[in-house]
Protein backbone atom coordinates (compact mmCIF):
# COMPACT_ATOMS: atom_id res chain seq x y z
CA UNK A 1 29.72 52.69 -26.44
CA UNK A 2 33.33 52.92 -26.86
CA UNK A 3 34.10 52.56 -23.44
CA UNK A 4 31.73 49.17 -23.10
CA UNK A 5 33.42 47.76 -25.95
CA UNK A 6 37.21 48.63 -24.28
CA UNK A 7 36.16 47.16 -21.28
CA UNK A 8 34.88 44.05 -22.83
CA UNK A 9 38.27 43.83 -25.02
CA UNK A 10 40.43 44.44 -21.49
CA UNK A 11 38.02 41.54 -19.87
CA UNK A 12 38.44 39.41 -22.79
CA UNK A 13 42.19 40.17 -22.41
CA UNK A 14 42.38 38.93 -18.83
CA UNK A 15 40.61 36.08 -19.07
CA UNK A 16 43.14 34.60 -22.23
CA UNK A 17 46.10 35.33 -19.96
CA UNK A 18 44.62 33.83 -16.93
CA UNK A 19 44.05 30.55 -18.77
CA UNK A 20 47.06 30.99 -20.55
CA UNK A 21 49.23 31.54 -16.98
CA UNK A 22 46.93 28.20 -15.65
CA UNK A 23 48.11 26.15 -19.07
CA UNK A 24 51.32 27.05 -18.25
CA UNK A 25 51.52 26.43 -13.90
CA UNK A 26 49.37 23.17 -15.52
CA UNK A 27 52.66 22.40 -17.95
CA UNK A 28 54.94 23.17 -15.22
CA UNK A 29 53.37 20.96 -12.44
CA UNK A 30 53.41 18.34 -14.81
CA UNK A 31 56.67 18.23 -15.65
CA UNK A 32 57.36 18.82 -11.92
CA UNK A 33 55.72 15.59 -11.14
CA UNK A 34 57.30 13.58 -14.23
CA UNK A 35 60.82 15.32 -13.44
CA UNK A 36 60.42 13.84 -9.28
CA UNK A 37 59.53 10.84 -10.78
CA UNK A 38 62.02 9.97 -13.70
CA UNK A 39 65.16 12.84 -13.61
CA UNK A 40 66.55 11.24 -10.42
CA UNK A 41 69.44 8.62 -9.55
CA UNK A 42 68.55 5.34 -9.56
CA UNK A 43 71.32 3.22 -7.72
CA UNK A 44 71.21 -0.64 -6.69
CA UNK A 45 70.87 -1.73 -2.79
CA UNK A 46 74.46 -2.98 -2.09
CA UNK A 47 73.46 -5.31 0.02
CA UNK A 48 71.10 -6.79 -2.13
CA UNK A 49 73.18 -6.41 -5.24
CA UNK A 50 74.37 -9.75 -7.53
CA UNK A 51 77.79 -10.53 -7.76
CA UNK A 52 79.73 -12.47 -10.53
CA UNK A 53 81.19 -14.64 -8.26
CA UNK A 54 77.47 -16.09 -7.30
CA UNK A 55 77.19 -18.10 -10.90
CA UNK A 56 79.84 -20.43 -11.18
CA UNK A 57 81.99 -20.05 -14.37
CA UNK A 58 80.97 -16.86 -15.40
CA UNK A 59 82.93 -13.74 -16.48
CA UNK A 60 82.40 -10.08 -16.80
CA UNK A 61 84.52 -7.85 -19.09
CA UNK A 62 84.08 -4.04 -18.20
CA UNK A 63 83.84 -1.23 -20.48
CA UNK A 64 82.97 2.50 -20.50
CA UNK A 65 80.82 4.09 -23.76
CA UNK A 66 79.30 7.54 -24.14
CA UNK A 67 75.86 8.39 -25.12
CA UNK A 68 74.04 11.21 -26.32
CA UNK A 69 75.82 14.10 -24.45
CA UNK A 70 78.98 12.54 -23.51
CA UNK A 71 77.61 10.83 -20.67
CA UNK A 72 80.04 7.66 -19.95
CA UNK A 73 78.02 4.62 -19.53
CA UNK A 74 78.98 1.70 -17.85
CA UNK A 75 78.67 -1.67 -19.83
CA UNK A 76 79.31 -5.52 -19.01
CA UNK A 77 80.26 -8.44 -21.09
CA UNK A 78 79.25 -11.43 -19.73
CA UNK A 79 80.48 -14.60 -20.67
CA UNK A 80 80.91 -18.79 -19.79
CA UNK A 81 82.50 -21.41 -21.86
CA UNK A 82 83.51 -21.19 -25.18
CA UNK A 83 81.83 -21.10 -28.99
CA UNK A 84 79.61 -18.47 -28.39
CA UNK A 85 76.80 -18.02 -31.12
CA UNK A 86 75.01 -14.47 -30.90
CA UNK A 87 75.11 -11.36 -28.11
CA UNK A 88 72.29 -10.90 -25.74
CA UNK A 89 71.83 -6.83 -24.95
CA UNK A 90 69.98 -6.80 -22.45
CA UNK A 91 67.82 -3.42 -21.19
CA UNK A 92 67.03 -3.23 -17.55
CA UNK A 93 64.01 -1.65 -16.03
CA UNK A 94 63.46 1.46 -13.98
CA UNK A 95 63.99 1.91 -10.45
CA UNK A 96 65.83 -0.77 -8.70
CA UNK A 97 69.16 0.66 -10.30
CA UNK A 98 71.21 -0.33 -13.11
CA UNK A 99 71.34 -3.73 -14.84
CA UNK A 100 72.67 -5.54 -11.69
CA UNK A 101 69.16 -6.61 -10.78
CA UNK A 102 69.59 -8.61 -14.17
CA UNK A 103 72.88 -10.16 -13.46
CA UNK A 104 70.59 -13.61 -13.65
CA UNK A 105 69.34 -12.96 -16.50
CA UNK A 106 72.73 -12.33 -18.27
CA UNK A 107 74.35 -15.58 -16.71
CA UNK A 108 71.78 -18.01 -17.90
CA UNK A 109 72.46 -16.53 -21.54
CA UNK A 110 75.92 -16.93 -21.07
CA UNK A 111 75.76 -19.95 -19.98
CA UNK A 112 73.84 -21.22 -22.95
CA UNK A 113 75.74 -20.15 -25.68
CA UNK A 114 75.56 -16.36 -26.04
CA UNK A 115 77.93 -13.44 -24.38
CA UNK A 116 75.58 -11.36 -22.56
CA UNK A 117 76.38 -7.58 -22.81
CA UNK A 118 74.10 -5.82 -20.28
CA UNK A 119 75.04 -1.77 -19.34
CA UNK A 120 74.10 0.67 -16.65
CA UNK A 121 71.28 3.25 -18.15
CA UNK A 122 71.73 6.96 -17.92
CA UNK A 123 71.79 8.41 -14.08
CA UNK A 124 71.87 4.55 -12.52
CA UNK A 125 74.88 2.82 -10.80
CA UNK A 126 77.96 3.13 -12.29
CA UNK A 127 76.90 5.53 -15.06
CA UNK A 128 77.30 9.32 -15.32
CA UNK A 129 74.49 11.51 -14.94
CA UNK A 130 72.57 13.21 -12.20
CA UNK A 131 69.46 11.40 -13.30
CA UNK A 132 67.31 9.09 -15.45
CA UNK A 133 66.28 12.47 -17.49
CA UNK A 134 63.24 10.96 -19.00
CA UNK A 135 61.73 7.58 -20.28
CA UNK A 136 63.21 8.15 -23.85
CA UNK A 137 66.81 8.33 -22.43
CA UNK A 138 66.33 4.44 -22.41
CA UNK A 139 66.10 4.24 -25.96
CA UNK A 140 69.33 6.94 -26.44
CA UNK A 141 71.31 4.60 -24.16
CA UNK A 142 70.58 1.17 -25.80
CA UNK A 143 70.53 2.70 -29.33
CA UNK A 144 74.48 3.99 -28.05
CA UNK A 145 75.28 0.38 -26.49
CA UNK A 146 74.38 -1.63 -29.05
CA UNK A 147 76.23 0.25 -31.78
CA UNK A 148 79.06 0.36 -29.26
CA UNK A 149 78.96 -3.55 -29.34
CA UNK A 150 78.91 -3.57 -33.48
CA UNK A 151 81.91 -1.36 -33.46
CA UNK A 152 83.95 -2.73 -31.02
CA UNK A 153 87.02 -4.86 -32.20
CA UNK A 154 87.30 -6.84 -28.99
CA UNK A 155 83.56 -8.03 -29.04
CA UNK A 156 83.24 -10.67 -31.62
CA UNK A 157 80.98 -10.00 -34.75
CA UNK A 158 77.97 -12.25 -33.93
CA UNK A 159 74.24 -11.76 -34.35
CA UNK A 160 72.55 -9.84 -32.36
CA UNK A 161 69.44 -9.98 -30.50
CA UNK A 162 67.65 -7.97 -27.56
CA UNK A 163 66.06 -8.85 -24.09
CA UNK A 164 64.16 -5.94 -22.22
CA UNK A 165 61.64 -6.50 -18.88
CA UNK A 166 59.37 -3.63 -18.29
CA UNK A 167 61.50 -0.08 -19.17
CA UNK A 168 63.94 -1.82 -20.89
CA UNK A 169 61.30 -3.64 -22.87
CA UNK A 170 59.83 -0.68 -24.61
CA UNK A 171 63.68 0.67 -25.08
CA UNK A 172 64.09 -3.16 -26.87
CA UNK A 173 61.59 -2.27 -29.03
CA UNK A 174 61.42 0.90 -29.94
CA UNK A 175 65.19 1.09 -30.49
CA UNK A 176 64.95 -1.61 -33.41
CA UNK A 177 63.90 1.50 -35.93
CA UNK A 178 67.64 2.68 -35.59
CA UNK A 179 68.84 -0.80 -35.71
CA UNK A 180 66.39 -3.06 -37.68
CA UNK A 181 69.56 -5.70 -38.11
CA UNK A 182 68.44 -7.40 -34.80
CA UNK A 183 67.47 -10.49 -35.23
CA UNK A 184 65.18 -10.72 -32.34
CA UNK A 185 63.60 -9.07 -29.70
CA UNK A 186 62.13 -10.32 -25.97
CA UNK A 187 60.50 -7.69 -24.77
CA UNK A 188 58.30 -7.92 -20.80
CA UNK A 189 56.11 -6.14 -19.50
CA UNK A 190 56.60 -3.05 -22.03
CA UNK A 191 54.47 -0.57 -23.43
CA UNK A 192 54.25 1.28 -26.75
CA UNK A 193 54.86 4.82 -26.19
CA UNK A 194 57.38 6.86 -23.94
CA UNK A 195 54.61 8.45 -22.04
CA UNK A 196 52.96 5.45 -21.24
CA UNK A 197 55.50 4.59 -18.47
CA UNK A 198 53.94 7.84 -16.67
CA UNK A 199 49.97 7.41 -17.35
CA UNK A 200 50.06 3.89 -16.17
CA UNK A 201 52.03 4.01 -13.25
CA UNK A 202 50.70 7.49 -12.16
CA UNK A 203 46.61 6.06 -12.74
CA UNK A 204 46.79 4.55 -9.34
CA UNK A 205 47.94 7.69 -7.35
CA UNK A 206 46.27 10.26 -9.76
CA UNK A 207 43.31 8.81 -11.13
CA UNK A 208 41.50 10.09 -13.86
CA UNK A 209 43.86 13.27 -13.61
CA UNK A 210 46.78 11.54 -15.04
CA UNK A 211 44.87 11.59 -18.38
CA UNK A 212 44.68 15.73 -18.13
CA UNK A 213 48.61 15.24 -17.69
CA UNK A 214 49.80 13.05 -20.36
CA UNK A 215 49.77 15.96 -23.16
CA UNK A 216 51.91 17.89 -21.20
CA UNK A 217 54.41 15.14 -20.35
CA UNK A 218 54.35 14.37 -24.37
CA UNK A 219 54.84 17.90 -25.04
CA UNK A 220 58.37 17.86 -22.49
CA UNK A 221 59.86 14.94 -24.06
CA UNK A 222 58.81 15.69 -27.25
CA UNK A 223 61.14 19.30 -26.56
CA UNK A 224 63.52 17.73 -24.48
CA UNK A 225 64.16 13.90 -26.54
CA UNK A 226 63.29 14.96 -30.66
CA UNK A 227 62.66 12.02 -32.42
CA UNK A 228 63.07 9.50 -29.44
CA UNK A 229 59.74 11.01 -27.93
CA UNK A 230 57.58 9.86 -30.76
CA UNK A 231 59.22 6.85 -31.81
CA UNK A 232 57.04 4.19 -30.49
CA UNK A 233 57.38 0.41 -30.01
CA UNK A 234 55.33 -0.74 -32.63
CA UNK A 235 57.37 1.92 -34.68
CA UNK A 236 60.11 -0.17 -34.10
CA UNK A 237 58.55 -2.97 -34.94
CA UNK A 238 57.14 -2.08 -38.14
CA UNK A 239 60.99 -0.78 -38.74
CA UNK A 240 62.55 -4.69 -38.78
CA UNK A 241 61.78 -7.75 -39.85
CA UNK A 242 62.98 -9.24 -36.67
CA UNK A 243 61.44 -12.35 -34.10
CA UNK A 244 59.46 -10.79 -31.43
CA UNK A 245 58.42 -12.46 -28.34
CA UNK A 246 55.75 -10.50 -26.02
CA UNK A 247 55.32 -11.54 -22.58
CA UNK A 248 52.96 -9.88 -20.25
CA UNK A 249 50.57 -10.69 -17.01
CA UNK A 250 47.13 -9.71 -16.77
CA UNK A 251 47.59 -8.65 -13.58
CA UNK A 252 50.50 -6.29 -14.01
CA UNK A 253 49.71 -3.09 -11.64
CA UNK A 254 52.79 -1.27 -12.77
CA UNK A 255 52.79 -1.57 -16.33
CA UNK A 256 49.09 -1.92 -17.43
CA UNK A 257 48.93 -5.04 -20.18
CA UNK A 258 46.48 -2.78 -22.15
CA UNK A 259 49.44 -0.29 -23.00
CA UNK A 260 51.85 -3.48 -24.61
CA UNK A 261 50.92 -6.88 -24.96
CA UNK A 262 46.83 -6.04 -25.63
CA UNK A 263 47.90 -3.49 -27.88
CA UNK A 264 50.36 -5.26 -30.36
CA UNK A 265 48.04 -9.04 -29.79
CA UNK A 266 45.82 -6.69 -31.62
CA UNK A 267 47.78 -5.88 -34.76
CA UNK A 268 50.34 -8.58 -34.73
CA UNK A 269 48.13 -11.99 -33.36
CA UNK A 270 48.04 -13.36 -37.02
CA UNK A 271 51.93 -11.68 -38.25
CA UNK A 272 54.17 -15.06 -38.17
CA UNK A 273 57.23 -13.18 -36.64
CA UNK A 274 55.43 -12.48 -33.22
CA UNK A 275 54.89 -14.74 -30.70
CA UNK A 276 52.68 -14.15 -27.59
CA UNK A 277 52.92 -15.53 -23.93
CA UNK A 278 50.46 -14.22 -21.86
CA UNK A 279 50.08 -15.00 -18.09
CA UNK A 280 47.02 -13.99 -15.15
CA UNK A 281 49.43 -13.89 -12.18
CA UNK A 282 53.13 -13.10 -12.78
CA UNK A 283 52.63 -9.70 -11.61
CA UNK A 284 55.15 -7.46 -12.90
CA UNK A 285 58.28 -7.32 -11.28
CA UNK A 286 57.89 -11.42 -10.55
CA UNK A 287 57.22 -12.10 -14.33
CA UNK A 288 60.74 -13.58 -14.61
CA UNK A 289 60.69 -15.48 -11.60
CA UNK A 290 59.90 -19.08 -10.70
CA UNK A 291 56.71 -18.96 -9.01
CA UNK A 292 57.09 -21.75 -6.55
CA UNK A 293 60.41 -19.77 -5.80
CA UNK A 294 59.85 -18.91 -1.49
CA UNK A 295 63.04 -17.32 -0.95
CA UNK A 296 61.69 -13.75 -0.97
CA UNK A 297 59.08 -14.92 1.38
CA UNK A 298 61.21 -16.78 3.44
CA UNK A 299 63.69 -13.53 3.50
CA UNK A 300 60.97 -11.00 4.66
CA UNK A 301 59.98 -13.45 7.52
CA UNK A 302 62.89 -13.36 8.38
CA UNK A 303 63.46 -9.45 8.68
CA UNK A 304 60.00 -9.10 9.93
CA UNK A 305 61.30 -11.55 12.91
CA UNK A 306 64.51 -9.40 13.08
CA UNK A 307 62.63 -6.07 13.26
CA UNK A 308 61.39 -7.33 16.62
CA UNK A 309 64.26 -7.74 18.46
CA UNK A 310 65.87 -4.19 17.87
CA UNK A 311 65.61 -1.93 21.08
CA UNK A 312 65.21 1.18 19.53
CA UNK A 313 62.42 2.79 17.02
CA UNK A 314 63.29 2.12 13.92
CA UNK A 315 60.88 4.52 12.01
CA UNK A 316 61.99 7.48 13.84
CA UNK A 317 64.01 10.40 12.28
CA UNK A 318 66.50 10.47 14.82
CA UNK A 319 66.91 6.56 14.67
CA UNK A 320 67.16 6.78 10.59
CA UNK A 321 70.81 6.52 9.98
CA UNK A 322 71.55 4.03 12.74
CA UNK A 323 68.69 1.75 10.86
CA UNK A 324 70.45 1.70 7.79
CA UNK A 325 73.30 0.47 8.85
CA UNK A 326 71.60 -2.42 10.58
CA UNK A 327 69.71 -3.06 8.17
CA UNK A 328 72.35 -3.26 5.68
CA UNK A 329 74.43 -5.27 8.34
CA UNK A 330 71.73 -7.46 8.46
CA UNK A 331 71.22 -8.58 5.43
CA UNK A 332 75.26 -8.87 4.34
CA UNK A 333 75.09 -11.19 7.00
CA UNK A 334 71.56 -13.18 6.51
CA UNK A 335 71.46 -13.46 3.10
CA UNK A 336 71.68 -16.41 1.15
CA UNK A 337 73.21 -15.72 -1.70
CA UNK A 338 73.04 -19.57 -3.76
CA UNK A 339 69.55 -18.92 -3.42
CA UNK A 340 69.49 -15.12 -4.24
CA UNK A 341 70.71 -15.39 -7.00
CA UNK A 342 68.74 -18.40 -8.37
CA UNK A 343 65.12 -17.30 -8.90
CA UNK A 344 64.60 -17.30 -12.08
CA UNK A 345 62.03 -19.47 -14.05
CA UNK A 346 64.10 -22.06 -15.91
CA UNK A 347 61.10 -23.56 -17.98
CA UNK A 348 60.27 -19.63 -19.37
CA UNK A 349 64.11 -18.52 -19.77
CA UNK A 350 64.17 -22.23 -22.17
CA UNK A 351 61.76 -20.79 -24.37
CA UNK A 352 63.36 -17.76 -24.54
CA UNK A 353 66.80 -19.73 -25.32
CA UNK A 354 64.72 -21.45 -27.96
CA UNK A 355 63.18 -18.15 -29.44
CA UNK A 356 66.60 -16.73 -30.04
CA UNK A 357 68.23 -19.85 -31.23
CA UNK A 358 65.56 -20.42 -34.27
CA UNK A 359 65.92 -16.63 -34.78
CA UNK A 360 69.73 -16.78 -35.56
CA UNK A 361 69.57 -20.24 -37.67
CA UNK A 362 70.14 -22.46 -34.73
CA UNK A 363 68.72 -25.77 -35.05
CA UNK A 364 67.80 -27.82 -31.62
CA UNK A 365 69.59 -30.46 -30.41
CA UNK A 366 67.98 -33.74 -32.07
CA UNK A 367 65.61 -32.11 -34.58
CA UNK A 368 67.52 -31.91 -37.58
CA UNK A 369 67.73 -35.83 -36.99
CA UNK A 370 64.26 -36.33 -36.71
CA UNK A 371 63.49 -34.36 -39.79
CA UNK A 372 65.57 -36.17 -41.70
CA UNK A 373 63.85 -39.45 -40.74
CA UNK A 374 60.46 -38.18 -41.63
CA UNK A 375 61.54 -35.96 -44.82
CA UNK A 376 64.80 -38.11 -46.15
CA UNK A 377 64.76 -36.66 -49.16
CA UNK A 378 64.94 -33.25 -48.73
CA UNK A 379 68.39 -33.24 -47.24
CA UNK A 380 71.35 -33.36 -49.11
CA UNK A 381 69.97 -31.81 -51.70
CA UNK A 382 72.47 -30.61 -55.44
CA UNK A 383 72.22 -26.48 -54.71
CA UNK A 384 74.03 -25.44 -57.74
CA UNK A 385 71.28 -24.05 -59.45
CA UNK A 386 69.36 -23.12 -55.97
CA UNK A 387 66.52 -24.58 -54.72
CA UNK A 388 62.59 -24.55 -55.67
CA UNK A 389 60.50 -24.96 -52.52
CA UNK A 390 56.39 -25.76 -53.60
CA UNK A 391 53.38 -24.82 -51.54
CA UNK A 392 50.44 -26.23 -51.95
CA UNK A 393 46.84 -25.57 -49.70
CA UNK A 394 44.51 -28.35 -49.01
CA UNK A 395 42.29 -26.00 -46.63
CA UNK A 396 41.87 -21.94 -45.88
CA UNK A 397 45.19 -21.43 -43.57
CA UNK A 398 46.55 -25.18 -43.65
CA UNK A 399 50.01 -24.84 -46.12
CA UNK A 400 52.18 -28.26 -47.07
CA UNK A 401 55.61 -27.63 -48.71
CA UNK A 402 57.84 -29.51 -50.27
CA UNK A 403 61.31 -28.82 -51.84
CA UNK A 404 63.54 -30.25 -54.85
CA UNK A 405 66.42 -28.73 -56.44
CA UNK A 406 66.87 -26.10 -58.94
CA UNK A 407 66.77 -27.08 -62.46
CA UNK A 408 66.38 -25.12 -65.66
CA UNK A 409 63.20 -27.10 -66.59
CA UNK A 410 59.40 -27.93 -64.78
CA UNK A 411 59.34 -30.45 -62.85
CA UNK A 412 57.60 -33.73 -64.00
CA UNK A 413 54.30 -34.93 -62.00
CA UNK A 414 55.97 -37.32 -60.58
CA UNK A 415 58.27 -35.47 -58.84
CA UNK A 416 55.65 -33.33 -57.14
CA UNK A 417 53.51 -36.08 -56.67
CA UNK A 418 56.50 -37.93 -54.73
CA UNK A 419 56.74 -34.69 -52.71
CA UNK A 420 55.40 -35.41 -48.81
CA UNK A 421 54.23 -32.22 -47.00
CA UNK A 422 56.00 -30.57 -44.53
CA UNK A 423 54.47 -27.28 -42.51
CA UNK A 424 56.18 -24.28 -42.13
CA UNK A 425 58.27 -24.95 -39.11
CA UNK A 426 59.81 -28.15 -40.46
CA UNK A 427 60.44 -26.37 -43.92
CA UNK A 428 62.55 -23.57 -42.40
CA UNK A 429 64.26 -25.83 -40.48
CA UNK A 430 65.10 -28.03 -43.61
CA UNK A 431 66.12 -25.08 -45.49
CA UNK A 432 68.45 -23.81 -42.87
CA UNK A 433 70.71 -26.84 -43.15
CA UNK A 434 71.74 -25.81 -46.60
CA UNK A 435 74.02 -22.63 -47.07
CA UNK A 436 72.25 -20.54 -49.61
CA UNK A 437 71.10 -16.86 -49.63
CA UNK A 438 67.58 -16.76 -49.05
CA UNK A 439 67.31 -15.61 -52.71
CA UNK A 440 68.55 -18.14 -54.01
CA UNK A 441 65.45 -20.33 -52.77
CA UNK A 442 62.71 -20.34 -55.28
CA UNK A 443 58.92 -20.20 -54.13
CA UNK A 444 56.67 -21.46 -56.08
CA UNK A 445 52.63 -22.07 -55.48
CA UNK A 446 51.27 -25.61 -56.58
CA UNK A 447 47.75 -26.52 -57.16
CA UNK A 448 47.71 -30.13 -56.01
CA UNK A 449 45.10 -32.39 -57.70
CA UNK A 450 44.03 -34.58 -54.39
CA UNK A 451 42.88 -31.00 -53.42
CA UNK A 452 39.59 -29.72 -53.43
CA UNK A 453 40.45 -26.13 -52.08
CA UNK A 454 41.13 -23.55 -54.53
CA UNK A 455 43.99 -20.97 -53.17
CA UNK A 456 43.39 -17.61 -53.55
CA UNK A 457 46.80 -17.15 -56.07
CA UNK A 458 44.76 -19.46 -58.76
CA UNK A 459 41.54 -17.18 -58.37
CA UNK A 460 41.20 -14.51 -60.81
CA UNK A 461 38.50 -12.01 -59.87
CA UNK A 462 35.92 -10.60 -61.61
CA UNK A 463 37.35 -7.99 -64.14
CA UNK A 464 40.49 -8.15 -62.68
CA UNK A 465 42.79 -6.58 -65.43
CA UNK A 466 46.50 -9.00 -65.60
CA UNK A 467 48.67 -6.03 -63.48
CA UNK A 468 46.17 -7.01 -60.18
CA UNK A 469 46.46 -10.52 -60.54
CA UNK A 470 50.50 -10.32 -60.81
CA UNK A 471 49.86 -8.15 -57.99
CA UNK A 472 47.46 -10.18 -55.84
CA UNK A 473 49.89 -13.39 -56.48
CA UNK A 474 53.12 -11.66 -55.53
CA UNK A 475 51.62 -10.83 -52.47
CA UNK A 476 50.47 -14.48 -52.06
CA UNK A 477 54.06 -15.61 -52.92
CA UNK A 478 55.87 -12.84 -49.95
CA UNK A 479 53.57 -14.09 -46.84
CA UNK A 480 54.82 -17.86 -48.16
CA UNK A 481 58.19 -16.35 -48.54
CA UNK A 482 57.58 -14.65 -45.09
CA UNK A 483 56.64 -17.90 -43.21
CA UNK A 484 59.58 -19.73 -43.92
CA UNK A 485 62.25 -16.65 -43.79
CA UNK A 486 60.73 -14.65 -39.99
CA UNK A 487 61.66 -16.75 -37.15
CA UNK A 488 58.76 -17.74 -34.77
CA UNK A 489 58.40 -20.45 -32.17
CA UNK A 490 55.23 -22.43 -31.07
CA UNK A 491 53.24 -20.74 -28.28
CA UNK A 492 52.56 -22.64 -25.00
CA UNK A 493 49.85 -23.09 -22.57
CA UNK A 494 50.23 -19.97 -21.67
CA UNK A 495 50.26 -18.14 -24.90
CA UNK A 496 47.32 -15.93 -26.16
């Protein structure tokens, strides 16, 4: 009897270490996989590569910072004209290199009234390292840029606000819970947690096995990357009280839209600071391009034509090297670099101008003019005492404000009944003409008599003791405060 039960325990024994040993050759092929896909070098195709000297007026400063273990990382200030008003960081994506393939990108900002500081990632380009390391690293690097901006004497103190397409985009995000003081955030093509990157790209090669995988990889960067691991997107988001824009296309096959854009519509489609622009056929790498752009097309004709005349095999081993360098030869010398480096979608990068402007108290050419025809006499306003801006509701969801000054006394019926409603938008614009702290501007509900809807701060419930109803209307009285005080800008056709 003894002997049965030994040889059950010895069995029992076995069978724990031979799951155990499979767990672990599970653990270790799946960091195998995520290591060959993200610890390697990512450097920019020189022939391909953007040059400063292809946008007309612009400048690049260089500099050098370290990040987490002493790693120097390359960074680039990018700059045209003069009276610059905030600093565009911009995050690049994974694989095509450093931030070169977003040299663009930083010119159009600089161009339009921002320096652009973009930076070589971890294991890319001109950076050190002998790879990416991991998706987190992205958030390590940015995290160490953008305090290396704030600290830097040379870079001037100005707001600061974040632009990120695909990898980048979930650093953008998820870095705001070490620096909530960004003022706004463009985020493309992102996702919400570090692992993400892996599981989406890896569904089309794995399948359903990438799901059996993902625990593991979270496990490894959870060992590798601390707190970086599990610090998610939406983490960051719920970190700041900065303007985010979310732009994503339905038919992204790298970065699914269901792990960003789907995600935060979810939670964040009725939060005033977010603003959605969702597109069916931008792809993902594309999303930042003009669509009726052909140069690509026009480019890969071109090769394909090219590829043709060479009198040798081109896919063959022995043939490799030789390739390259026609290749490369090729396209120094075919290239058109005006229109290389001119893709981008003008219409989309305005909104995004626009986005960041509002978000840093910039008012748009011709607006403030046209507000002060329609609302004359809310401008100019005495401030010495602050101001008193009044809400009133005249349906579920529809809010008119007005504003008057500060006084030490309640305003007469007149005066409110001279006031002519102005919606959010228009109200924060008004207000940001006048240089006052934001608590020195008074909210203050008003029941207006024309109006047959009750609001739900004059509505005392049902046994409600007097501590719930202070409650209930303070809350009322923060998402009015919150509407006029978090940057957002009107969706377009294309928004959700």
């Amino acid at each position: 009897m003894k002997k049965a039960k030994s040889k059950k325990k010895i069995i029992l024994l076995v069978l724990l270490a031979l799951i155990l040993l499979m767990i672990v050759g599970w653990w270790g092929f799946c960091v195998k996989m995520y290591n060959d896909n993200f610890n390697v070098r990512g450097d920019s195709y020189e022939p391909l590569m953007l040059r400063v000297e292809d946008f007309s007026g612009l400048r690049c400063t260089e500099y050098a910072f370290s990040s987490d273990k002493g790693q120097m990382l390359a960074g680039y200030l990018y700059s045209a004209g003069e009276d610059q008003q905030g600093i565009v960081v911009i995050a690049h994506g994974f694989g095509d290199g450093g931030h070169n393939s977003y040299m663009d990108c930083a010119n159009f900002f600089a161009q339009n009234g921002y320096f652009a500081f973009a930076y070589d990632a971890t294991g890319t380009d001109k950076s050190g390292g002998e790879g990416v390391g991991g998706v987190p690293q992205g958030v390590i690097d940015l995290d160490h840029a953008i305090s290396f901006v704030e600290a830097n004497a040379d870079i001037p103190e100005l707001p600061i606000v974040l632009f990120g397409h695909s990898w980048g985009a979930y650093s953008v995000s998820a870095v705001l819970t070490y620096h909530p003081e960004v003022k706004a955030v463009i985020e493309c093509c992102g996702f919400n947690r570090s692992s993400d990157m892996f599981e989406s790209g890896g569904k089309s090669q794995a399948g359903s096995v990438i799901y059996a995988m993902t625990p593991f990889i979270r496990l490894h960067e959870r060992f590798k990357y601390g707190k970086y691991a599990t610090n998610t997107a939406m983490d960051g988001f719920e970190a700041t009280d900065a303007a985010v824009m979310i732009v994503h296309s339905a038919d992204d096959d790298v970065i699914g839209i269901e792990y960003g854009c789907d995600k935060y519509y979810e939670k964040y489609k009725d939060d005033p600071r977010f603003t959605f622009l969702r597109f069916e056929d931008r792809g993902h790498n594309g999303i930042l391009k003009n669509p009726d752009d052909t140069y690509v097309d026009e480019l890969n004709a071109d090769f394909k034509v090219w590829l043709e005349t060479l009198d040798y095999d081109y896919e063959s081993d022995e043939n490799r090297e030789r390739f390259i360098e026609d290749k490369a030869n090729y396209l120094t010398g075919n290239l058109d670099r005006a229109r290389w480096s001119s893709r981008l979608d003008m219409d989309l990068f305005a909104q995004f101008l626009s986005f960041y402007d509002r978000a840093i108290g910039i008012i748009p050419d011709g607006e403030q003019q046209t507000l002060e025809e329609k609302y004359p006499d809310y401008f100019g306003l005495t401030t010495s005492k602050g101001l008193e801006v009044y809400v009133w509701q005249m349906a579920p969801g529809s809010y008119s404000f007005g504003v008057l000054p500060g006084t030490n006394r309640e305003k007469t019926l007149e005066e409110l009944w001279n006031m002519k409603g102005a919606n959010a938008d228009e109200m924060r614009t008004i207000l940001s003409t006048y240089d006052l702290d934001e608590s020195e501007i008074v909210i203050i509900p008003w029941q207006n008599p024309i109006s047959s809807y009750i609001a739900e701060y004059w509505i005392r419930q049902k046994d409600e003791d007097a501590d719930s109803v202070a409650k209930r209307q303070q809350e009322y009285v923060d998402s009015l405060r919150e509407m006029l005080f978090a940057s957002v800008i009107p969706t377009g056709s294309d928004s959700l």
